[in-house]
Protein backbone atom coordinates (compact mmCIF):
# COMPACT_ATOMS: atom_id res chain seq x y z
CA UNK A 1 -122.89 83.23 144.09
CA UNK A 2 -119.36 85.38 143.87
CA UNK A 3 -118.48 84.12 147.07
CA UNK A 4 -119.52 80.81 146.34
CA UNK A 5 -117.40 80.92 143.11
CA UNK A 6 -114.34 82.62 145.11
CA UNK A 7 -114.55 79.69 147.90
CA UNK A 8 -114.26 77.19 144.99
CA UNK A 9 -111.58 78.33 143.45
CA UNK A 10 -110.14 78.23 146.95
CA UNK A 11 -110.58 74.63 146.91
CA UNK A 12 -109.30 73.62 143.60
CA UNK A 13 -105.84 75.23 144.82
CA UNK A 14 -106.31 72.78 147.74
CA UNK A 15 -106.96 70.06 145.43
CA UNK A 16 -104.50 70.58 143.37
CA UNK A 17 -101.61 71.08 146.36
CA UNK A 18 -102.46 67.80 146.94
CA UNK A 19 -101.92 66.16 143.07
CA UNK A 20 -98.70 68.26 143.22
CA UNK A 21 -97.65 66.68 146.71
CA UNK A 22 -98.88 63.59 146.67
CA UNK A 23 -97.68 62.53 149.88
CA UNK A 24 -99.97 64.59 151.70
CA UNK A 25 -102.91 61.90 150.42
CA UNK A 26 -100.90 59.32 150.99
CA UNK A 27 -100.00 59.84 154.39
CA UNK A 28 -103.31 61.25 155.21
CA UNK A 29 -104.72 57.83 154.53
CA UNK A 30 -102.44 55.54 155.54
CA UNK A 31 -102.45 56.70 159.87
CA UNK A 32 -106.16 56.07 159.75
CA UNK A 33 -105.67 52.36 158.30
CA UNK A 34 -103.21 51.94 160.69
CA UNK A 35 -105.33 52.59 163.72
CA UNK A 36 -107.83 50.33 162.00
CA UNK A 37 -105.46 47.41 162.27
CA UNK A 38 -104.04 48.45 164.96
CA UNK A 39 -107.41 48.45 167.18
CA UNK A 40 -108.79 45.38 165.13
CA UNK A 41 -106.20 42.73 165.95
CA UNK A 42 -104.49 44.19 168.78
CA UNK A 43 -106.98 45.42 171.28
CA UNK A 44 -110.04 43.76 169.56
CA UNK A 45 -109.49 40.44 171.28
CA UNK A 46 -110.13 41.89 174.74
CA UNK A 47 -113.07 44.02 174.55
CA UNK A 48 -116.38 42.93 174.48
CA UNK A 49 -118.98 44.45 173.05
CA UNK A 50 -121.29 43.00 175.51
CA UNK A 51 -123.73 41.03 172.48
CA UNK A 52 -123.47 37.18 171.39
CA UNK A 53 -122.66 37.73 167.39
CA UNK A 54 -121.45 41.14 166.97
CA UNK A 55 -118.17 41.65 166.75
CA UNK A 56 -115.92 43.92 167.83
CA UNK A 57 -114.91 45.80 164.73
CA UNK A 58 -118.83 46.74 164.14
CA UNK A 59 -118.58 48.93 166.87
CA UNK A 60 -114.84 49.98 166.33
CA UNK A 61 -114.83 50.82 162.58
CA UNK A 62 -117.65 53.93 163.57
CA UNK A 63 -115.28 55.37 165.79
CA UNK A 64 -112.50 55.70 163.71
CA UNK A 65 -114.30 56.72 161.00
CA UNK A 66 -114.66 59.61 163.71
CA UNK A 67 -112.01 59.97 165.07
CA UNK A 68 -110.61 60.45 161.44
CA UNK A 69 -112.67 63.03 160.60
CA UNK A 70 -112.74 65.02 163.88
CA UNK A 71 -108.80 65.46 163.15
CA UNK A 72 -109.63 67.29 159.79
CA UNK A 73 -109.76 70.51 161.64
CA UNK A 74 -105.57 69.53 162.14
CA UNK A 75 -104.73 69.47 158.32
CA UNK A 76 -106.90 72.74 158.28
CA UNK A 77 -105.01 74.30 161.02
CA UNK A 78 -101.59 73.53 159.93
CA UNK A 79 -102.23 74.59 156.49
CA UNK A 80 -103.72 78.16 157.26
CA UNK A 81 -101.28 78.48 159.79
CA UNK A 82 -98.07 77.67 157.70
CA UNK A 83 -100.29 80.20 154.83
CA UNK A 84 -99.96 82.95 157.53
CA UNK A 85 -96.53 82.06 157.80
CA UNK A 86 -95.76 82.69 154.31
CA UNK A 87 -97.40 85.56 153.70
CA UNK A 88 -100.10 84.17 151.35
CA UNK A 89 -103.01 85.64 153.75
CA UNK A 90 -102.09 88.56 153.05
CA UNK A 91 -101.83 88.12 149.44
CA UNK A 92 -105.60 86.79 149.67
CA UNK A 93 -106.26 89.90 151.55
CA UNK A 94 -105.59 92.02 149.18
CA UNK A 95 -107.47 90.53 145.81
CA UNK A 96 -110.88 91.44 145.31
CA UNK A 97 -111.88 88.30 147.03
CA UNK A 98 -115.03 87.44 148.99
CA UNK A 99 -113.55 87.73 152.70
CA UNK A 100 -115.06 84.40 153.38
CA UNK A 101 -113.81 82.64 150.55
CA UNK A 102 -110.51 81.80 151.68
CA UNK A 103 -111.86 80.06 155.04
CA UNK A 104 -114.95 78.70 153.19
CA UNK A 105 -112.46 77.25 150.36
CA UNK A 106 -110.07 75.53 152.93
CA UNK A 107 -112.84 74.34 154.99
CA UNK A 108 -113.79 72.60 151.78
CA UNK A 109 -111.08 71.43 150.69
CA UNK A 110 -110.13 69.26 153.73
CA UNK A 111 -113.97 67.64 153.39
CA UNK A 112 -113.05 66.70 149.67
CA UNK A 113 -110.06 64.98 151.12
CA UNK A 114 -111.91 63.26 153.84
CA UNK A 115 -114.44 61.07 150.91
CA UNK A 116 -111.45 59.63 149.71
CA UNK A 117 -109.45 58.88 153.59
CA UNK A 118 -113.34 57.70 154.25
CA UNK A 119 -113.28 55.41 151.00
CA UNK A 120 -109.56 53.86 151.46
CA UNK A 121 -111.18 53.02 155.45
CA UNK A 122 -114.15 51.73 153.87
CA UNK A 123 -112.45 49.19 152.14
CA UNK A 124 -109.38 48.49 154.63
CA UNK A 125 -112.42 48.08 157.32
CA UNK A 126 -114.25 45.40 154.90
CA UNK A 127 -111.19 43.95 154.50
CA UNK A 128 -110.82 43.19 158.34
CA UNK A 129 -114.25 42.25 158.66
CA UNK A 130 -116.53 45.33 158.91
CA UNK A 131 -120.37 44.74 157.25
CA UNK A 132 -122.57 47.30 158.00
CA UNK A 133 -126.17 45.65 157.92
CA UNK A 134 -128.26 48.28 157.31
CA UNK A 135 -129.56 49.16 153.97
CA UNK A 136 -127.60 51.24 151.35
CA UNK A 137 -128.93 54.62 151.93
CA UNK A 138 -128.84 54.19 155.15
CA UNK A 139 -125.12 53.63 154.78
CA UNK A 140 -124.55 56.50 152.38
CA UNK A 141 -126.54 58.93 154.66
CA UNK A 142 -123.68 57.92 158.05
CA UNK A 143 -120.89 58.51 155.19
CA UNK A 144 -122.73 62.24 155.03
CA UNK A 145 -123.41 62.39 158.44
CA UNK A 146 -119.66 61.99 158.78
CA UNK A 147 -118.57 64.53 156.21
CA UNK A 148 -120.97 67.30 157.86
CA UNK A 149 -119.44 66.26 160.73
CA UNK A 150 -115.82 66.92 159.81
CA UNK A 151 -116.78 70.05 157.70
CA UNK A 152 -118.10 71.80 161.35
CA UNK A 153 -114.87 70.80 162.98
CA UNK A 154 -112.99 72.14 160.55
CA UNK A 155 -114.15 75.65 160.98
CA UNK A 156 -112.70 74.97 164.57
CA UNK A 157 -109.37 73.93 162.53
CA UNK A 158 -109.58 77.77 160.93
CA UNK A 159 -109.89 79.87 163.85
CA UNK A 160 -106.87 77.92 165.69
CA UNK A 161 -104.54 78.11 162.32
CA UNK A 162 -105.55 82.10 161.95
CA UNK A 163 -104.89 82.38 165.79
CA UNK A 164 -101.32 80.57 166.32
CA UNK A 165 -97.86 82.08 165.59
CA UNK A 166 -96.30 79.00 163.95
CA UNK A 167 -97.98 76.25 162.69
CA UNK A 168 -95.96 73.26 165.01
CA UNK A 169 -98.15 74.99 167.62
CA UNK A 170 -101.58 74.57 165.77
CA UNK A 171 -100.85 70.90 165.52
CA UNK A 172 -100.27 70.84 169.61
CA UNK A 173 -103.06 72.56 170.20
CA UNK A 174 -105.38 70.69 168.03
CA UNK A 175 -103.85 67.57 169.41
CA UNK A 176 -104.58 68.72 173.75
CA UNK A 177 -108.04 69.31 172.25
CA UNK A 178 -109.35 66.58 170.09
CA UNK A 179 -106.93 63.67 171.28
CA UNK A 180 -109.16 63.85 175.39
CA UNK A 181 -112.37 64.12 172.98
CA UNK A 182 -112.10 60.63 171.03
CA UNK A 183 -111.00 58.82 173.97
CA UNK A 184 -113.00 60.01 176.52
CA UNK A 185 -115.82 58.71 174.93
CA UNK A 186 -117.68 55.71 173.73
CA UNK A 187 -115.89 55.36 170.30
CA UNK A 188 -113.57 52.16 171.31
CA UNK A 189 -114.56 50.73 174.44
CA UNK A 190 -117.36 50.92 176.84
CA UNK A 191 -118.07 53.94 179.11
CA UNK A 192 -119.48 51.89 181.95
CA UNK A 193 -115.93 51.18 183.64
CA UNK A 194 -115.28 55.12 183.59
CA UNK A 195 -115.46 56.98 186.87
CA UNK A 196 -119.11 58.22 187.28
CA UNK A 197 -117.93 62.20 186.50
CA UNK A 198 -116.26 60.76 183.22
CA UNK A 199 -119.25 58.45 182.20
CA UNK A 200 -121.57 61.80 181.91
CA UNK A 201 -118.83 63.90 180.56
CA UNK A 202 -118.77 60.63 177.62
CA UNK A 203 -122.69 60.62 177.26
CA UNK A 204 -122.82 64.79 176.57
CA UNK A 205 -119.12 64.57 174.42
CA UNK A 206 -120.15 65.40 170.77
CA UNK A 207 -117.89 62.36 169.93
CA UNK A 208 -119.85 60.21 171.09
CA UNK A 209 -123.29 61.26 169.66
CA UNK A 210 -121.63 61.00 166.24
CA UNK A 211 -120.61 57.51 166.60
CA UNK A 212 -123.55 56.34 168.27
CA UNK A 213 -125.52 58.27 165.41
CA UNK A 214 -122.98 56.36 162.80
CA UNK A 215 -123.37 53.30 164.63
CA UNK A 216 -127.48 53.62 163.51
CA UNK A 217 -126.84 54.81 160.02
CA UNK A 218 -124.23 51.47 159.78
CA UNK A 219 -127.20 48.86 161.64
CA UNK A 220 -125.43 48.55 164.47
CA UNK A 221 -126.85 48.20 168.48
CA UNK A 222 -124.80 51.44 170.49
CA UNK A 223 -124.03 48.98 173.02
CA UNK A 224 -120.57 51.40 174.60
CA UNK A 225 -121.96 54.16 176.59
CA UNK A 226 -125.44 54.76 177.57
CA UNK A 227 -125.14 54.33 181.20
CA UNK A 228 -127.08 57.42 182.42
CA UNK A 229 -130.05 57.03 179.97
CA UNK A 230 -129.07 60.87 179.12
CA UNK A 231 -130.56 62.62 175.72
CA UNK A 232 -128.25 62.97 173.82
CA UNK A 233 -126.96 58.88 174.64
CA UNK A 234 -131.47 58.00 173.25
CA UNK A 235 -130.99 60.71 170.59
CA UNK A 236 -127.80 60.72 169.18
CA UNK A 237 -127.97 61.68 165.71
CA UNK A 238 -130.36 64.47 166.62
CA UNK A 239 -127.72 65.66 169.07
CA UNK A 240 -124.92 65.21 167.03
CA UNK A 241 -126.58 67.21 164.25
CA UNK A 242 -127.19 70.55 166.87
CA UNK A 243 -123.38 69.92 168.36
CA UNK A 244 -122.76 70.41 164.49
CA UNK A 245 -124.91 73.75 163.99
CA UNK A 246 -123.30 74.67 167.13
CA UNK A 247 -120.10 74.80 165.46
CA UNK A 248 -120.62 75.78 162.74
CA UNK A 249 -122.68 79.16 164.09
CA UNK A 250 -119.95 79.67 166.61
CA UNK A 251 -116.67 79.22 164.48
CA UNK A 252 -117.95 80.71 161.22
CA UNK A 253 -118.48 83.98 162.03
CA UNK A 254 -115.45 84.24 164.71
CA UNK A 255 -113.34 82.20 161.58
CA UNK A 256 -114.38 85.16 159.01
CA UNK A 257 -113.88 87.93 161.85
CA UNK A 258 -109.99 86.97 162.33
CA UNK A 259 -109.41 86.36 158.86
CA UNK A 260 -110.36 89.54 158.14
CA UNK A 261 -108.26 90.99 161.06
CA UNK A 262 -105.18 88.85 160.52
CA UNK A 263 -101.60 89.29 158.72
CA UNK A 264 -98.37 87.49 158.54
CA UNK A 265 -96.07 87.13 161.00
């Protein structure tokens, strides 16, 4: 419960960074709308989601909703990293402090900040024509699925932000990994024109469980990507919930180990 209480207090100074520099919200919501529209009226018209009466932004608005979330681990390694810079790790270090609680706090943090980029989308997606036909709980429970989702990335987020020198290299580095991830997958256009190498590598990508596992949640047919009849393309949100225990059993413990191990540059 101490390091529970520690983690939170982590995340109201988060929270409140964010009243205090407003822009951060701002701007954190307004790329994701813009790759909304962007994907809705200018490469909606050519891609066919392959079934008379759905439309294309049924399909897209999942993957964004992603794709958004899988670059929370970004925010969380810029932040930590420019913290390191600073010299605030070390000031962490030395309260009487859970050792987890400043990892556990930011990891938080960025998932409070995702339900409200997740709302704004929500509403800029109705607005373009998204309607999720499946019933509300079922709708609620993707918006969790998604959350959970972006929580275990972010732990990914840590370990790169307690690992880099300067923090314009955490966002290059988290940018060569997740950028290949969303679009090598099934998240905004079909996997069946990929090579055959690619189309298995897009069936077993973690991205594309989630979204096919969103796509249920939202009442929606995965019709992009299940070409080889793999597991995880018949089981997605099963899959996509072990990728997520994965994570979070891998980065966690590695997350705590180099906070504990770290100091500014």
């Amino acid at each position: 419960m101490s390091a529970l209480h520690d983690a939170l207090i982590i995340m109201k100074r988060q929270l409140l960074q964010l009243v205090r520099i407003p822009e951060v919200l701002i701007f954190s919501t307004i790329q994701p709308v813009m790759f909304v529209l962007l994907f809705r009226f200018v490469f909606g018209g050519s891609i066919s989601t392959g079934l008379e009466g759905v439309d294309y932004v049924q399909l897209l608005m999942p993957g964004i909703f992603v794709q958004t979330v899988a670059f929370t681990l970004a925010g969380t390694a810029v932040g930590l990293a420019e913290d390191m810079e600073k010299g605030l790790i070390d000031r962490f270090r030395s309260l009487p402090i859970s050792r987890s609680a400043v990892v556990v706090g930011r990891a938080l943090g960025d998932s409070a900040l995702n339900v409200v980029v997740l709302f704004v989308m929500g509403i800029a997606g109705y607005l373009v024509g998204w309607r999720p036909s499946s019933s509300p709980l079922s709708i609620l429970a993707g918006f969790l699925f998604l959350l959970l989702f972006g929580f275990s990335m972010s732990w990914i987020g840590v370990l790169v932000g307690l690992s880099v020198r300067q923090a314009r290299v955490a966002n290059t580095v988290v940018f060569l990994a997740v950028f290949p991830l969303t679009f090598l997958s099934n998240a905004f256009a079909p996997t069946t024109g990929m090579p055959k190498a690619l189309q298995y590598f897009a069936e077993w990508n973690p991205v594309s469980t989630v979204v096919a596992g969103c796509r249920e949640f939202f009442g929606v047919i995965n019709l992009f990507g299940v070409t080889a009849q793999s597991f995880p393309s018949r089981e997605p949100i099963f899959m996509s919930l072990v990728y997520m225990a994965l994570l979070m059993a891998v980065f966690i413990p590695l997350s705590v180990r180099k906070y504990k191990r770290s100091s500014s540059r």
